[in-house]
N, C-alpha and C. Protein backbone atom coordinates (compact mmCIF):
# COMPACT_ATOMS: atom_id res chain seq x y z
N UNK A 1 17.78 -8.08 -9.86
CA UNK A 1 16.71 -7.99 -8.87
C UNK A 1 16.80 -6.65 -8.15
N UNK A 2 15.75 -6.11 -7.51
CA UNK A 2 15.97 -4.69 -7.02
C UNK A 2 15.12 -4.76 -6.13
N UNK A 3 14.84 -4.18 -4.74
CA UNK A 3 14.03 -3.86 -3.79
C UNK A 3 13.29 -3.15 -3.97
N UNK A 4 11.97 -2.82 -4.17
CA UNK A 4 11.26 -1.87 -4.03
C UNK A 4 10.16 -1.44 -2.54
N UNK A 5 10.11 -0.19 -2.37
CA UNK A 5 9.29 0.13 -1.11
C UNK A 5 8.60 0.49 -1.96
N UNK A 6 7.04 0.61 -1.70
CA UNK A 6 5.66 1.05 -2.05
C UNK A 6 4.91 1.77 -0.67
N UNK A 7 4.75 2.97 -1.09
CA UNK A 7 4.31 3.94 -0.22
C UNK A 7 3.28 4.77 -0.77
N UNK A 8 2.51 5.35 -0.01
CA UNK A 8 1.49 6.38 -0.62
C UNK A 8 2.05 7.67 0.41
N UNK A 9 3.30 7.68 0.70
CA UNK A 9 3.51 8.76 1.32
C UNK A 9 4.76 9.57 0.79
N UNK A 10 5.45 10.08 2.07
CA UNK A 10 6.60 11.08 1.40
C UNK A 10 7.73 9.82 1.70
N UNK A 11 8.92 9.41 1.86
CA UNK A 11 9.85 8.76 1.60
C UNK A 11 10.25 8.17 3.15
N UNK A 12 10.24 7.27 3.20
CA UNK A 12 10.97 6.33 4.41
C UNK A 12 12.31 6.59 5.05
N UNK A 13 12.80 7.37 5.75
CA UNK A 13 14.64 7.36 5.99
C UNK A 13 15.19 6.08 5.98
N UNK A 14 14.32 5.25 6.75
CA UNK A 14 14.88 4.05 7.33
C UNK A 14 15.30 3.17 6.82
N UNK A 15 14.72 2.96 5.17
CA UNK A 15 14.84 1.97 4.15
C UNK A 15 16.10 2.23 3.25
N UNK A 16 17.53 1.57 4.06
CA UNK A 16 18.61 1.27 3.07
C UNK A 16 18.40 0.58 1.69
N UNK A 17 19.05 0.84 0.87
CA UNK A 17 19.42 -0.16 -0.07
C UNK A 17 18.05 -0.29 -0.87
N UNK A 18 17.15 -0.04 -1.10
CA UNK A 18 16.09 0.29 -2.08
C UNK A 18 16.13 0.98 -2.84
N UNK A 19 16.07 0.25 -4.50
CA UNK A 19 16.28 0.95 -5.06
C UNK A 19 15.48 1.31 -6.59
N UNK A 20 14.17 0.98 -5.49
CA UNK A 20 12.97 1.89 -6.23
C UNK A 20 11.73 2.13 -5.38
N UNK A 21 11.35 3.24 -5.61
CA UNK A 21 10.30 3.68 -4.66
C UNK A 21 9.27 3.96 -5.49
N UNK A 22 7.79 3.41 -4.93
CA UNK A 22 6.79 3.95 -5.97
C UNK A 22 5.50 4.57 -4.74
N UNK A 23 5.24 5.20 -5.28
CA UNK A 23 3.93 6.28 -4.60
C UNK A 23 2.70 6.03 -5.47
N UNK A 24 2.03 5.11 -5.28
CA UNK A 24 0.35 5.31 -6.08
C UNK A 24 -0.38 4.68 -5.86
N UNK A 25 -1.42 4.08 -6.02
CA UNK A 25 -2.78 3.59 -5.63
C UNK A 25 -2.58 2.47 -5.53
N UNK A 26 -2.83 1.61 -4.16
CA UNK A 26 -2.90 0.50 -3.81
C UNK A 26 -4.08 -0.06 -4.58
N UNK A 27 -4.99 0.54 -4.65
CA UNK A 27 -6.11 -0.29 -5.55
C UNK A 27 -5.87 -0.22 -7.24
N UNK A 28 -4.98 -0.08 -7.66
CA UNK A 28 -5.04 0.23 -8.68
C UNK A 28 -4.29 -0.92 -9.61
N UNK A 29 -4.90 -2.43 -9.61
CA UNK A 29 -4.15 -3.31 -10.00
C UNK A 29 -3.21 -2.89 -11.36
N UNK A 30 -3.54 -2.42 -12.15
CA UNK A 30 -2.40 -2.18 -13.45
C UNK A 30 -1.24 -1.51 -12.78
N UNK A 31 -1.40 -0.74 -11.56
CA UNK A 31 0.08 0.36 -11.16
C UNK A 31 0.28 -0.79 -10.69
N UNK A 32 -0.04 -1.56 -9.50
CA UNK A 32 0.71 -2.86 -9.30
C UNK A 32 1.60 -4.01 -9.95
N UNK A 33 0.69 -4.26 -10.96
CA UNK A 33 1.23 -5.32 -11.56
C UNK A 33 2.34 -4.64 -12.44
N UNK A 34 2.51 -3.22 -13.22
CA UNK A 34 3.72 -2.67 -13.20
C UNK A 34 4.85 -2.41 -12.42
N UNK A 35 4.53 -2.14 -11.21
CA UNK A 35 5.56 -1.88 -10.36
C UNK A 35 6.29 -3.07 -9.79
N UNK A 36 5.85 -4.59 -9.91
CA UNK A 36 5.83 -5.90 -9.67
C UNK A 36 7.14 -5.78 -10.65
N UNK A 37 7.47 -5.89 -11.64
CA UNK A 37 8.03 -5.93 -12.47
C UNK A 37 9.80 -5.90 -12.47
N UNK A 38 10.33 -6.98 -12.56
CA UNK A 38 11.64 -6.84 -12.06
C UNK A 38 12.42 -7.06 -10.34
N UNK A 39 10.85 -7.42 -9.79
CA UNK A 39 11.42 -6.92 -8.35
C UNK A 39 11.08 -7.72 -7.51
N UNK A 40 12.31 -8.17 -6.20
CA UNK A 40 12.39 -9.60 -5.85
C UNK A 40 11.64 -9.26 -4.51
N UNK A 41 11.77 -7.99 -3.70
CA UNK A 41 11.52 -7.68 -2.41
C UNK A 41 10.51 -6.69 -2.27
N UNK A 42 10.00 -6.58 -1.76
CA UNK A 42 8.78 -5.77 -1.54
C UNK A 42 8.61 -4.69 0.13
N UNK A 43 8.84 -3.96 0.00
CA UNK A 43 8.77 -3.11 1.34
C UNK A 43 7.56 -2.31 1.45
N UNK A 44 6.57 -2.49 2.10
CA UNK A 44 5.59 -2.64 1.99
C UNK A 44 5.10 -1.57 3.51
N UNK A 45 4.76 0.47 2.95
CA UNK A 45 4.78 0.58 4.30
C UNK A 45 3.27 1.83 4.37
N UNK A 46 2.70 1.47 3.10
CA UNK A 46 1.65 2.00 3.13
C UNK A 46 0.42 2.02 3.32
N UNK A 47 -0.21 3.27 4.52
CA UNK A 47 -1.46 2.78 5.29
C UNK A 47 -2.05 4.11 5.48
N UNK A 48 -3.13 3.86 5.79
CA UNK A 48 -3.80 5.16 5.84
C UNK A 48 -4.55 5.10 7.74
N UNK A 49 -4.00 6.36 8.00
CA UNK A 49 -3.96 6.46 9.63
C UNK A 49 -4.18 7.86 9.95
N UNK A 50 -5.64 7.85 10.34
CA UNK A 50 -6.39 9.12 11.19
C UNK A 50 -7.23 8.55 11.95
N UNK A 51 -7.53 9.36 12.81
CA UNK A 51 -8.62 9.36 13.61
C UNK A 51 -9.83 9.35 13.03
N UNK A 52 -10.86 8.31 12.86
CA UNK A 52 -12.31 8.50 12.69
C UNK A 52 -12.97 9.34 13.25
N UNK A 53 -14.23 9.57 12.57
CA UNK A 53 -14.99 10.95 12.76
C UNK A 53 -15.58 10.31 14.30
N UNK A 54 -16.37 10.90 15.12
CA UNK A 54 -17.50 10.15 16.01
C UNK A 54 -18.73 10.13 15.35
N UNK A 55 -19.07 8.75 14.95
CA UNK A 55 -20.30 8.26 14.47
C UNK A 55 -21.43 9.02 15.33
N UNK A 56 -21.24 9.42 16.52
CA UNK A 56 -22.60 10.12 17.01
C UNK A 56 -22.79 11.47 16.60
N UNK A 57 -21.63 12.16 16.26
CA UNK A 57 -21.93 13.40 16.07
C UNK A 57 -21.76 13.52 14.49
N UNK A 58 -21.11 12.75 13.68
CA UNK A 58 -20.88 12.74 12.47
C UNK A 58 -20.71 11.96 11.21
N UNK A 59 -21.94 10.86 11.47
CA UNK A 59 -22.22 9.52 10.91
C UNK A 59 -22.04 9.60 9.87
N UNK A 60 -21.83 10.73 8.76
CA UNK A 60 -21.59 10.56 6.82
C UNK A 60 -19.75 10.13 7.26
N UNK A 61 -19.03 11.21 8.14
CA UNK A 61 -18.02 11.31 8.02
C UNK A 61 -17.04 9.87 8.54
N UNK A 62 -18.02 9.68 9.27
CA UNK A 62 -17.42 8.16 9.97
C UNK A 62 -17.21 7.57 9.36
N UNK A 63 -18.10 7.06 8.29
CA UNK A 63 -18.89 5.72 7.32
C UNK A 63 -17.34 6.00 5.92
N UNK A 64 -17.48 7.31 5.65
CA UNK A 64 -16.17 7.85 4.86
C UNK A 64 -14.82 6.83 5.36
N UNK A 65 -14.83 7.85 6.24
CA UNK A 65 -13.40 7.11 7.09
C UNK A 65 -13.20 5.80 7.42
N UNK A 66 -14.26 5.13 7.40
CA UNK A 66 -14.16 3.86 7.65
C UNK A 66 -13.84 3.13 6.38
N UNK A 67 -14.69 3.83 5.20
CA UNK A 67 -14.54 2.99 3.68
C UNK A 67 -12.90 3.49 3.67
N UNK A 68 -12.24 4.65 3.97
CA UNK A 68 -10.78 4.82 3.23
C UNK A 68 -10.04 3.98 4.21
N UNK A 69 -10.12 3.97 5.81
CA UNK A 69 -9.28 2.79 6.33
C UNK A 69 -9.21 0.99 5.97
N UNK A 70 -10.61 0.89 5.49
CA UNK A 70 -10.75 -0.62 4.79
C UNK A 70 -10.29 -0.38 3.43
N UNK A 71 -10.06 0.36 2.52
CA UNK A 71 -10.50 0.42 1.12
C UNK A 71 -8.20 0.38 0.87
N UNK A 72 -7.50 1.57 1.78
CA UNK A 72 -6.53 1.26 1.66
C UNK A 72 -5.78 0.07 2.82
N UNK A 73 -6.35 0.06 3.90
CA UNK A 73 -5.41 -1.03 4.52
C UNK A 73 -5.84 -2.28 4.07
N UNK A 74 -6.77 -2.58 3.78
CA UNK A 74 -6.86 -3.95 3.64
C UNK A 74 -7.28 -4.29 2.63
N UNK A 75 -7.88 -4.01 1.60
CA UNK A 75 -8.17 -4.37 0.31
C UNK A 75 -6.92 -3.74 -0.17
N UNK A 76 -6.47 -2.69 -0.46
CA UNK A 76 -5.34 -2.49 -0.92
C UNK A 76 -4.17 -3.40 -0.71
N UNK A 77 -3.95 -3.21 0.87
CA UNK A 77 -2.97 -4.73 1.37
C UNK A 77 -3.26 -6.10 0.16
N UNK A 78 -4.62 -6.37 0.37
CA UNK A 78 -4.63 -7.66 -0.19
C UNK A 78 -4.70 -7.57 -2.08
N UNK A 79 -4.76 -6.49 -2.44
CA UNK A 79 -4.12 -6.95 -3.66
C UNK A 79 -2.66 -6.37 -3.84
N UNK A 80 -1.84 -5.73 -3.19
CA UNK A 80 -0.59 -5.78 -3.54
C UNK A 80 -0.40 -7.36 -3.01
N UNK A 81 -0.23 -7.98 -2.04
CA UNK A 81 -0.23 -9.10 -1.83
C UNK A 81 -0.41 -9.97 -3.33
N UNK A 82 -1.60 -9.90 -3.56
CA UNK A 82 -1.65 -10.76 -4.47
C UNK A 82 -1.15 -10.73 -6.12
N UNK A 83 -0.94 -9.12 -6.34
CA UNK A 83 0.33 -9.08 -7.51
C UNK A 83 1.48 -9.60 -7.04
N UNK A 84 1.90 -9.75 -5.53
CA UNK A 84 3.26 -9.78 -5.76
C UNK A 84 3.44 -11.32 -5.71
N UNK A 85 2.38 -12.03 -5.45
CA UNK A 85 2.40 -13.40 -5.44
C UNK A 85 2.70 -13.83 -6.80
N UNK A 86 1.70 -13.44 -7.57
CA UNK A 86 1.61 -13.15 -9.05
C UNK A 86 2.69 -12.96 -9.74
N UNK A 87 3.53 -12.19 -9.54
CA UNK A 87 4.51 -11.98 -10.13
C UNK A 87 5.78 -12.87 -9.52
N UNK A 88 5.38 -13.66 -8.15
CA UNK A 88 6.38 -14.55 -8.05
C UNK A 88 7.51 -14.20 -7.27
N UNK A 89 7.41 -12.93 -6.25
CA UNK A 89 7.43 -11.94 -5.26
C UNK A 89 8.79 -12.91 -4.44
N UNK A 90 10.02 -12.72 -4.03
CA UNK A 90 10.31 -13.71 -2.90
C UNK A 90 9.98 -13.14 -1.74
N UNK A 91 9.72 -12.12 -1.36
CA UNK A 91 9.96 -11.54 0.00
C UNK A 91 9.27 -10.25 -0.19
N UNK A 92 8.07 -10.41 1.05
CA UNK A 92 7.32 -9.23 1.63
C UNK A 92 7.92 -8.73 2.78
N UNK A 93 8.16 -7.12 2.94
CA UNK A 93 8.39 -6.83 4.25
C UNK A 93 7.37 -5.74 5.09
């Protein structure tokens, strides 16, 4: 069994004892259900975090920002969630 963290960023200090790290597309069920593979724990620390545009002064850019904060926090969230269910996951962190 092995821990893995899943990140779309540069590397966690904080995360002892993991000992696999993967960087790639939360929406991307096939990288999921590969990275599922072998692995009992799930460290789970990837999100996408900026400031939105102001819809009054910059309504294309808002509507943007709004699809990438839903598109990776929460649809993304919810299918790593649900590979790792899938694969029978013991432990989300």
């Amino acid at each position: 069994s092995r821990p893995m963290h899943y990140s779309s960023g540069p590397p966690m200090q904080f995360c002892s004892g993991v000992d696999k790290r993967v960087y790639e597309n939360l929406l991307d069920h096939e990288t999921l259900t590969r990275a599922m593979k072998g692995v009992d724990i799930v460290h789970h620390v990837a999100a996408a975090f900026q400031f939105a545009a102001d819809p009054a002064t910059n309504p294309a850019q808002y509507r943007e920002d709004c699809e990438t904060f839903y598109g990776n926090n929460l649809v993304g969230t919810t299918r790593l969630l649900l590979a790792a269910q899938h694969a029978g996951m013991r432990r989300i962190v």
